[in-house]
PDB file of N, CA and C in Angstrom:
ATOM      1  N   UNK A   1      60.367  92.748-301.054  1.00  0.00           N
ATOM      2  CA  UNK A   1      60.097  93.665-302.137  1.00  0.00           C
ATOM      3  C   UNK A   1      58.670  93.439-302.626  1.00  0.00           C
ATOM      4  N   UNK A   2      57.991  94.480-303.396  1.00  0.00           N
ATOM      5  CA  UNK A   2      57.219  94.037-303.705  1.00  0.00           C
ATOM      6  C   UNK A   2      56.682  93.394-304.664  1.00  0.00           C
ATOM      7  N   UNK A   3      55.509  92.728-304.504  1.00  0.00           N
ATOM      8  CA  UNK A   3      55.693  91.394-305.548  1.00  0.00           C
ATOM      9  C   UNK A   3      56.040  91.813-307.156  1.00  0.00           C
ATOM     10  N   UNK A   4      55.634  92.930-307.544  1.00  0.00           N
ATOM     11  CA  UNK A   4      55.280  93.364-308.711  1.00  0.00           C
ATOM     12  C   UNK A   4      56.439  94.357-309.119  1.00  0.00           C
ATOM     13  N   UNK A   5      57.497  94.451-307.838  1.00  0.00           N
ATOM     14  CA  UNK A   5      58.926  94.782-308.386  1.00  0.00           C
ATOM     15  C   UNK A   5      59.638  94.074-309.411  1.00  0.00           C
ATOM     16  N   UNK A   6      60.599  94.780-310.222  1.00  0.00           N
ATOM     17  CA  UNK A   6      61.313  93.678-311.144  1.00  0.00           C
ATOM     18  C   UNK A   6      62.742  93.702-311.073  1.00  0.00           C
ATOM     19  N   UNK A   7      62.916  92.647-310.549  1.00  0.00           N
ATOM     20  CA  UNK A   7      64.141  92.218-309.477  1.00  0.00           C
ATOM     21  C   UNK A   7      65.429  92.029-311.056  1.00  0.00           C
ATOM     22  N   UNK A   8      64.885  91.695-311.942  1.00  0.00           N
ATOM     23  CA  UNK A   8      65.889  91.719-313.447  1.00  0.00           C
ATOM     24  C   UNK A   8      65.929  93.046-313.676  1.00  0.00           C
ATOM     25  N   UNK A   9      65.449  93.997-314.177  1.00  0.00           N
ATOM     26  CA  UNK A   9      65.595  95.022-314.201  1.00  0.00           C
ATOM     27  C   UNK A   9      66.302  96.327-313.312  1.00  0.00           C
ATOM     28  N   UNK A  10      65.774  96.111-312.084  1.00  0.00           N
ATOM     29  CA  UNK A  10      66.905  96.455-310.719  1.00  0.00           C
ATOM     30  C   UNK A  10      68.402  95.543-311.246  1.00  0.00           C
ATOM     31  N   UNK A  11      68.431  94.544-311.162  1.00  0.00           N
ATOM     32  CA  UNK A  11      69.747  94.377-310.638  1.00  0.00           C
ATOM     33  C   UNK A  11      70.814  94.593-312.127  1.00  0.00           C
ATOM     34  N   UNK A  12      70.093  94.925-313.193  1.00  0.00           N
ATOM     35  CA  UNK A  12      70.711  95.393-314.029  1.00  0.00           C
ATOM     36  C   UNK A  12      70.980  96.779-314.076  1.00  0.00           C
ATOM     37  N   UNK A  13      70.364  97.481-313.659  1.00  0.00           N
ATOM     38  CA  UNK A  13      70.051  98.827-313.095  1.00  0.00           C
ATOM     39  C   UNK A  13      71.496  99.131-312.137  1.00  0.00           C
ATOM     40  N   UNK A  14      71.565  98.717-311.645  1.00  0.00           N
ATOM     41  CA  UNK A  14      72.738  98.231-310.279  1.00  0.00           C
ATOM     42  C   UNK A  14      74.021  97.798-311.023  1.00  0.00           C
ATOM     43  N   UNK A  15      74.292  96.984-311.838  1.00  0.00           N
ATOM     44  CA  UNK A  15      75.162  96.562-312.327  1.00  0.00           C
ATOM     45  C   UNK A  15      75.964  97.535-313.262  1.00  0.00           C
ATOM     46  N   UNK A  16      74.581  98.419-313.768  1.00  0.00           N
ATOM     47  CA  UNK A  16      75.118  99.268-315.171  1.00  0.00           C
ATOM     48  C   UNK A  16      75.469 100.669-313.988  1.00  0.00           C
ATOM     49  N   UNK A  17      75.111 101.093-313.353  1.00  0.00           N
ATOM     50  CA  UNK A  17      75.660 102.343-312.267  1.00  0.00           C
ATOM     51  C   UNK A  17      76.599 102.080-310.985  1.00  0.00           C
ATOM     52  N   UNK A  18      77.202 100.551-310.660  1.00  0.00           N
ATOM     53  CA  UNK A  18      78.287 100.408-310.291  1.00  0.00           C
ATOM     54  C   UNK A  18      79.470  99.588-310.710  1.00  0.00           C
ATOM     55  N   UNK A  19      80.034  99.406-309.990  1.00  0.00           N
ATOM     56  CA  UNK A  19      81.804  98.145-310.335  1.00  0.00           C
ATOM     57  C   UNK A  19      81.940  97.860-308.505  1.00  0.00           C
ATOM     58  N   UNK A  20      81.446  96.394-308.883  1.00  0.00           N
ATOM     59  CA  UNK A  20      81.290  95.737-307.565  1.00  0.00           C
ATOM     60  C   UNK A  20      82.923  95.438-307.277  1.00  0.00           C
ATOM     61  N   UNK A  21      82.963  94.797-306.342  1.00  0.00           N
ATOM     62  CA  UNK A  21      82.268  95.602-305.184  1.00  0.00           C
ATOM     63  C   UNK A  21      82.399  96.735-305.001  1.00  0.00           C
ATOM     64  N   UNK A  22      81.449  96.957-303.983  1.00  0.00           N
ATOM     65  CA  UNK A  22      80.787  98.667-304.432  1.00  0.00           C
ATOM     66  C   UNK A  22      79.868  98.942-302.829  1.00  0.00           C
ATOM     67  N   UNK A  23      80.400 100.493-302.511  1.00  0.00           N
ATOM     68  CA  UNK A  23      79.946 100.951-301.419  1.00  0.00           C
ATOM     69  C   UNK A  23      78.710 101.169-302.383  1.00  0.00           C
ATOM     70  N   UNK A  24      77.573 100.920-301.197  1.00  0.00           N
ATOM     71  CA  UNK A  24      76.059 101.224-301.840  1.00  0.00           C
ATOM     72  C   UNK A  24      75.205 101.413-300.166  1.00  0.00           C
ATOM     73  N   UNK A  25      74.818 102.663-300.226  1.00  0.00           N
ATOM     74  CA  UNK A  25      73.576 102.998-299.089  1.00  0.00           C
ATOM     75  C   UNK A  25      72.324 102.785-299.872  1.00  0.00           C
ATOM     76  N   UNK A  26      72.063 102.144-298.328  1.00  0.00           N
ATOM     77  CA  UNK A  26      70.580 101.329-297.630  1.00  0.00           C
ATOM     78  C   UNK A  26      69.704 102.211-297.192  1.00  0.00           C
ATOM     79  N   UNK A  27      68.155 102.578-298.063  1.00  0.00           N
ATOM     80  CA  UNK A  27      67.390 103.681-296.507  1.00  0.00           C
ATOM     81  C   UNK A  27      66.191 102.898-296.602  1.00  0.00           C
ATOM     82  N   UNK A  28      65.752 103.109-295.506  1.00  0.00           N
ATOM     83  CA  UNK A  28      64.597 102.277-295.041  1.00  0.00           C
ATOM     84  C   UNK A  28      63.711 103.382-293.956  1.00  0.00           C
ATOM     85  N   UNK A  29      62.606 103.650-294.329  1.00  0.00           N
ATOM     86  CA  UNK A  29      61.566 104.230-293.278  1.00  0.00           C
ATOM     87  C   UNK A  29      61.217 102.682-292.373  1.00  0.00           C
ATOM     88  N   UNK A  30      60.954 102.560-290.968  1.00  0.00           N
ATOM     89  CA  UNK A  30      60.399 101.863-290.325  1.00  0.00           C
ATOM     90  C   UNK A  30      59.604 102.324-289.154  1.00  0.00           C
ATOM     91  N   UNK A  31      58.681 102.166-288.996  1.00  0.00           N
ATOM     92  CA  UNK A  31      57.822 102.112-287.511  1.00  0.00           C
ATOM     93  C   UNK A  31      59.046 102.028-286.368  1.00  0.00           C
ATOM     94  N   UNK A  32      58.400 103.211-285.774  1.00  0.00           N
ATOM     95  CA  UNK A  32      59.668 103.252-283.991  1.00  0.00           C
ATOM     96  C   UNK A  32      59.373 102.180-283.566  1.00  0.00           C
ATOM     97  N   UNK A  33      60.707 102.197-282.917  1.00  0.00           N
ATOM     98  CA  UNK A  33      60.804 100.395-282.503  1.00  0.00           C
ATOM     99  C   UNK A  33      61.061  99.386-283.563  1.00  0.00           C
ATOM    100  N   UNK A  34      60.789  99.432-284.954  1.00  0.00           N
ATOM    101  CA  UNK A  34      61.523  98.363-285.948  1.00  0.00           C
ATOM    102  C   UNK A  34      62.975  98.143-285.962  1.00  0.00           C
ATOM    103  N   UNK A  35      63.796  99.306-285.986  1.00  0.00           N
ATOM    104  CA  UNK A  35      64.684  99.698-286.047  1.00  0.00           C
ATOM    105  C   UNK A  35      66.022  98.815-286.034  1.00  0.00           C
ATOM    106  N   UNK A  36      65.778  97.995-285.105  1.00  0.00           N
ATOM    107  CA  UNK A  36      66.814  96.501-284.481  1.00  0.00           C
ATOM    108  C   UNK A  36      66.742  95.812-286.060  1.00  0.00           C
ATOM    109  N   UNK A  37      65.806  95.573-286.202  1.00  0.00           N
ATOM    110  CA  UNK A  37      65.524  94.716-287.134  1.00  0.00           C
ATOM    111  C   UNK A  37      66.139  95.351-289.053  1.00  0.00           C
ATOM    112  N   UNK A  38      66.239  96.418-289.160  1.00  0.00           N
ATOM    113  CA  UNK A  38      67.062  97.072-290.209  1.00  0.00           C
ATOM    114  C   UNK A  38      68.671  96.688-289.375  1.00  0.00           C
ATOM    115  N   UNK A  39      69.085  97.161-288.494  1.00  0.00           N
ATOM    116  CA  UNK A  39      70.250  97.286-288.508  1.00  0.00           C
ATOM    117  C   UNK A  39      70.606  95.248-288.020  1.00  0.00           C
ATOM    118  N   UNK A  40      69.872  94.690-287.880  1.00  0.00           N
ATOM    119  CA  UNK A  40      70.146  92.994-288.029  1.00  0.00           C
ATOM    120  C   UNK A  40      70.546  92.316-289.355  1.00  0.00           C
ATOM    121  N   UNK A  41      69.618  93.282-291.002  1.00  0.00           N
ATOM    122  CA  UNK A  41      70.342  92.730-291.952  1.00  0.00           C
ATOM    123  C   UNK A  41      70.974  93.200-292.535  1.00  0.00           C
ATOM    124  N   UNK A  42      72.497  94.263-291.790  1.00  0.00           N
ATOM    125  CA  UNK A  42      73.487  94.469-291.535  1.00  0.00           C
ATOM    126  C   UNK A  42      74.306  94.220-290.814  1.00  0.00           C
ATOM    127  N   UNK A  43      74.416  93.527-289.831  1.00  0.00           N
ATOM    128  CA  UNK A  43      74.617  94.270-288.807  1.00  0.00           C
ATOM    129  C   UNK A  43      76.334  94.294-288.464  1.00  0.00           C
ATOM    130  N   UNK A  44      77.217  94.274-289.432  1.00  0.00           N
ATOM    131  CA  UNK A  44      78.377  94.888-288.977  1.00  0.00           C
ATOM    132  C   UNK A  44      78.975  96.161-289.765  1.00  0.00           C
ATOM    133  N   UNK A  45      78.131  97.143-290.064  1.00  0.00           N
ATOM    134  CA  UNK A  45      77.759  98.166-290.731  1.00  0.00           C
ATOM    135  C   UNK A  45      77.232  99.334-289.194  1.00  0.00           C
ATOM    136  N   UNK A  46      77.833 100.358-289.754  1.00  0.00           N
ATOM    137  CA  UNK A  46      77.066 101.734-288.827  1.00  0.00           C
ATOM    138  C   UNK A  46      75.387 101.925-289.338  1.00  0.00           C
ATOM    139  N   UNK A  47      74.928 102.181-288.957  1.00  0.00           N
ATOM    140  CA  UNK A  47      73.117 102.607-288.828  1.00  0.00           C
ATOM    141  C   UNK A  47      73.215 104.389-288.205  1.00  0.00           C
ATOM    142  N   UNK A  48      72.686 105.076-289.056  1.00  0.00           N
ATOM    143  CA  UNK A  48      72.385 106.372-289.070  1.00  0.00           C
ATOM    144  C   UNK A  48      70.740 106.169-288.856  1.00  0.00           C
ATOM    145  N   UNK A  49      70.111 107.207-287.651  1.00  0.00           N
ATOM    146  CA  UNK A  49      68.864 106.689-287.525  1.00  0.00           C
ATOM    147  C   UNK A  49      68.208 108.253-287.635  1.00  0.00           C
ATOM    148  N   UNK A  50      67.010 108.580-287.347  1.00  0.00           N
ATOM    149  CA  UNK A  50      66.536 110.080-287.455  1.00  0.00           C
ATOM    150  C   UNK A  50      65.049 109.582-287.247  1.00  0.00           C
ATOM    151  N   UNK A  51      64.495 110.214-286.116  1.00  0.00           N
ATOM    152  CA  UNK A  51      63.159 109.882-285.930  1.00  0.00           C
ATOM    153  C   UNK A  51      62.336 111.176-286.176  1.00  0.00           C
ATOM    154  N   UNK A  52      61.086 110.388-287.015  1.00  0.00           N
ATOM    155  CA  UNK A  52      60.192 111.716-287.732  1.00  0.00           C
ATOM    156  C   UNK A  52      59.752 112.775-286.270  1.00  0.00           C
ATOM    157  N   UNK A  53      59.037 113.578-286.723  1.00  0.00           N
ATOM    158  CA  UNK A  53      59.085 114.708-286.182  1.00  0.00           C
ATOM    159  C   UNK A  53      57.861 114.379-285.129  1.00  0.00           C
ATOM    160  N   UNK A  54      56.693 113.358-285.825  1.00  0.00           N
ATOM    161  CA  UNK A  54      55.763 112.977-284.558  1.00  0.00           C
ATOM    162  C   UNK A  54      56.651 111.461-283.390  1.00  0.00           C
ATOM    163  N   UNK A  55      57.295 111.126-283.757  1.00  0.00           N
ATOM    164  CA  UNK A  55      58.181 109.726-282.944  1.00  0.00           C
ATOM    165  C   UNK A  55      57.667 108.801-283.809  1.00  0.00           C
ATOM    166  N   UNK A  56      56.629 108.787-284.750  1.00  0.00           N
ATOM    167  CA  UNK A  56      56.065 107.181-285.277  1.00  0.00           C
ATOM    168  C   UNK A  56      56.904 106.526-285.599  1.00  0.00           C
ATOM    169  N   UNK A  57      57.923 107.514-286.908  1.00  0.00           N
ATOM    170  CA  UNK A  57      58.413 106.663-287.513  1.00  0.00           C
ATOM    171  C   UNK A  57      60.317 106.868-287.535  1.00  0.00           C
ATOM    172  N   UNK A  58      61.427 105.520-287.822  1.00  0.00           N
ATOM    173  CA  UNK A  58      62.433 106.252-287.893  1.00  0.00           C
ATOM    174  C   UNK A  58      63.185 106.160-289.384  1.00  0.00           C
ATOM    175  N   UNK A  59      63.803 106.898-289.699  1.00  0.00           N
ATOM    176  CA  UNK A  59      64.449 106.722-291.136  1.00  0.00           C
ATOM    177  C   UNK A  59      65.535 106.191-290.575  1.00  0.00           C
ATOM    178  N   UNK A  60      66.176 105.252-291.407  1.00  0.00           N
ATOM    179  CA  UNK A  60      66.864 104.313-291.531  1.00  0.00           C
ATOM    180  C   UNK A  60      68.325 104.446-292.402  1.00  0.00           C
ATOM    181  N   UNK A  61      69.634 104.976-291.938  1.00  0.00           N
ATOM    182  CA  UNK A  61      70.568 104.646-293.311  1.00  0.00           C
ATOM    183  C   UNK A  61      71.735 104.439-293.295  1.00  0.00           C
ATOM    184  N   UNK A  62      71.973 103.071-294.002  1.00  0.00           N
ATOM    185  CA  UNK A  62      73.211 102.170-293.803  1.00  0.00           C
ATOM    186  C   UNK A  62      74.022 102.071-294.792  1.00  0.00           C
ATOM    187  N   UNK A  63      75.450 102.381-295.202  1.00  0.00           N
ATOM    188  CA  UNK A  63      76.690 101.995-295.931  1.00  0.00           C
ATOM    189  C   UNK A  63      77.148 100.755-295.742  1.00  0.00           C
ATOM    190  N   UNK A  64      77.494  99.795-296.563  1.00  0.00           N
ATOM    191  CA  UNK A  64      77.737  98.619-296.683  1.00  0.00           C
ATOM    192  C   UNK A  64      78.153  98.343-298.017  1.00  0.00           C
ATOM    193  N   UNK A  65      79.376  97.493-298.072  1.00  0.00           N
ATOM    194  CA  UNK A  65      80.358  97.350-299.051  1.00  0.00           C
ATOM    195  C   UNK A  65      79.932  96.016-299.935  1.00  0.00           C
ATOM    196  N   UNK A  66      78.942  95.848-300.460  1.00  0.00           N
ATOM    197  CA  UNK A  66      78.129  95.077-300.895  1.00  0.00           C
ATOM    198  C   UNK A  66      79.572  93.999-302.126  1.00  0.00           C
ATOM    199  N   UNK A  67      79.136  92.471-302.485  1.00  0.00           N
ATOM    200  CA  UNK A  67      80.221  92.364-303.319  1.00  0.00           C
ATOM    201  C   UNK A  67      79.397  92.368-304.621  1.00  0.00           C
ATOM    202  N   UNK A  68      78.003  92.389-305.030  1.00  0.00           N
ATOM    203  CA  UNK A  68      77.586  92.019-306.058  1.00  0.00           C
ATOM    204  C   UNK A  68      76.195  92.747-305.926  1.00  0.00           C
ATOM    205  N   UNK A  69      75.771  92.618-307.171  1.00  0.00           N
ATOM    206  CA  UNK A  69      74.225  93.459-307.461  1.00  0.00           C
ATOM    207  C   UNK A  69      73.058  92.424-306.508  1.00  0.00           C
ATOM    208  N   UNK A  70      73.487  91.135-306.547  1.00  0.00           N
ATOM    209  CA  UNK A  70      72.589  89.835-306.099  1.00  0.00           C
ATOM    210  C   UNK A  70      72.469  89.894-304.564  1.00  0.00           C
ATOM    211  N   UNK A  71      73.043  90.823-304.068  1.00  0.00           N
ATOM    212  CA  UNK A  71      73.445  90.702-302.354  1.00  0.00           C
ATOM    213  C   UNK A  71      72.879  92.014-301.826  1.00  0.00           C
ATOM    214  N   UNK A  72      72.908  93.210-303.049  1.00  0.00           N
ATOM    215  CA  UNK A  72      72.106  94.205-302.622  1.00  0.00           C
ATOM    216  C   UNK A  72      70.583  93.655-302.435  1.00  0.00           C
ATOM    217  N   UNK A  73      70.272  93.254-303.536  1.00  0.00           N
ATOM    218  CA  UNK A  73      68.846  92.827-303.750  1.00  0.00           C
ATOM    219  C   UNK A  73      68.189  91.298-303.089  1.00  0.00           C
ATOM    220  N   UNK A  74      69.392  90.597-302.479  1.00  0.00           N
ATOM    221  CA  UNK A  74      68.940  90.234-300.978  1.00  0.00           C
ATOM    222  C   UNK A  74      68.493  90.584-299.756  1.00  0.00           C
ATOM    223  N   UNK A  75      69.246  91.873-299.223  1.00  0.00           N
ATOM    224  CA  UNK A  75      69.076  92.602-298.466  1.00  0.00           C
ATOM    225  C   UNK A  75      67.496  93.302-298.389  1.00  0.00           C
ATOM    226  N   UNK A  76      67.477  93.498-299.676  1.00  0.00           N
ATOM    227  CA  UNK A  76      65.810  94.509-300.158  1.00  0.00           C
ATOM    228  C   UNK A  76      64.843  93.493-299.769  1.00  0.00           C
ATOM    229  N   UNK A  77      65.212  92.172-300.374  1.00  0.00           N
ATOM    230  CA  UNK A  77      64.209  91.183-299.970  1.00  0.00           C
ATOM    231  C   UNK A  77      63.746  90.764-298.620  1.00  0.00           C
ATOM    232  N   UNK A  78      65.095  90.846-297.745  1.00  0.00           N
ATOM    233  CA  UNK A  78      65.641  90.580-296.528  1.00  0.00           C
ATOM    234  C   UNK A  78      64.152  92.002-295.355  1.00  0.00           C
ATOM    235  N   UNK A  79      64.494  92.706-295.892  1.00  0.00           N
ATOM    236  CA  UNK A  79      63.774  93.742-295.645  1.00  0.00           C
ATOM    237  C   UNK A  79      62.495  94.609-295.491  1.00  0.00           C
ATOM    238  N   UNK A  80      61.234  93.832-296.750  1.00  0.00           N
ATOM    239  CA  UNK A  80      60.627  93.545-297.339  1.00  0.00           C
ATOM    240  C   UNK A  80      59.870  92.587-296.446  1.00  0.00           C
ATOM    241  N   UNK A  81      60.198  91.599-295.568  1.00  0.00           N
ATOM    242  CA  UNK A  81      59.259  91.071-294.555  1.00  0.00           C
ATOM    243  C   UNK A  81      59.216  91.602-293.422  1.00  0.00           C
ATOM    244  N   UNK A  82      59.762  92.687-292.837  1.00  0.00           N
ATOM    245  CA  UNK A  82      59.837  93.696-291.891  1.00  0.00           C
ATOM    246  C   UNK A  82      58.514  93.880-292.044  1.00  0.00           C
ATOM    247  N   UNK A  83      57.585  94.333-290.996  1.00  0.00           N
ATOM    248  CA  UNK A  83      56.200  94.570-291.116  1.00  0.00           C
ATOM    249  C   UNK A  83      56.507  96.257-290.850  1.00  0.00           C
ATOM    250  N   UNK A  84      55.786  97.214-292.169  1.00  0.00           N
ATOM    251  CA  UNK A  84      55.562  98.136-292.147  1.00  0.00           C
ATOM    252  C   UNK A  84      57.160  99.271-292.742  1.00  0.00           C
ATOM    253  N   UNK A  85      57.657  98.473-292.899  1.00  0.00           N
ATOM    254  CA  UNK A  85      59.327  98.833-293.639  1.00  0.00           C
ATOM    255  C   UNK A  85      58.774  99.385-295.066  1.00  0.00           C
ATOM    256  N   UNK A  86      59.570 100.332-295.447  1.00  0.00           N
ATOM    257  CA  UNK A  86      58.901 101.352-296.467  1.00  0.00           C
ATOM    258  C   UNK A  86      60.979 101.780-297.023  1.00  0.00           C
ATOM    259  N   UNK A  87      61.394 100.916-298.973  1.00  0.00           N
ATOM    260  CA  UNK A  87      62.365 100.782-298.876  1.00  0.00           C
ATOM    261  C   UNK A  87      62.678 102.116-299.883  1.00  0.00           C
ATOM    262  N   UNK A  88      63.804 102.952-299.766  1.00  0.00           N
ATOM    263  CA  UNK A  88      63.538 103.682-300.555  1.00  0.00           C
ATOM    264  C   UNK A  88      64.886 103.766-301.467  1.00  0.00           C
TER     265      UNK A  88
END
């Protein structure tokens, strides 16, 4: 994430708009070819993929039955060292 995200504020954010556990989708833009690497910090979850219209890039989007606000916002972090991962 980025540094200047506020990871207290998100996960209160999260807490006050669900009741964990809680289905919560994942999207992630990545560079073609990243792709492995989104569906790795899932990976016993389906991956919906859609590649932009020039091939650069693919959108990314995963359902996962998360148990807590702290595990979503692992994942983001998890994600976040992906080179060129764009979280939305």
């Amino acid at each position: 994430m980025e540094k200047n995200f506020d990871t207290v504020a998100f996960k209160e954010r999260l807490e006050d708009q669900n009741s964990f556990p809680a289905l919560y989708m994942f999207k992630f833009i990545v560079p073609n070819g990243k792709e492995s690497e989104i569906a790795a910090l899932l990976p016993n979850n389906e991956m919906k993929v859609k590649t932009s219209s020039k091939g650069n890039y693919v959108s990314a989007t995963i359902k996962a039955m998360m148990p807590d606000s702290q595990s979503i916002i692992d994942v983001y972090e998890k994600a976040a060292k992906i080179e060129g991962v764009i979280s939305l």
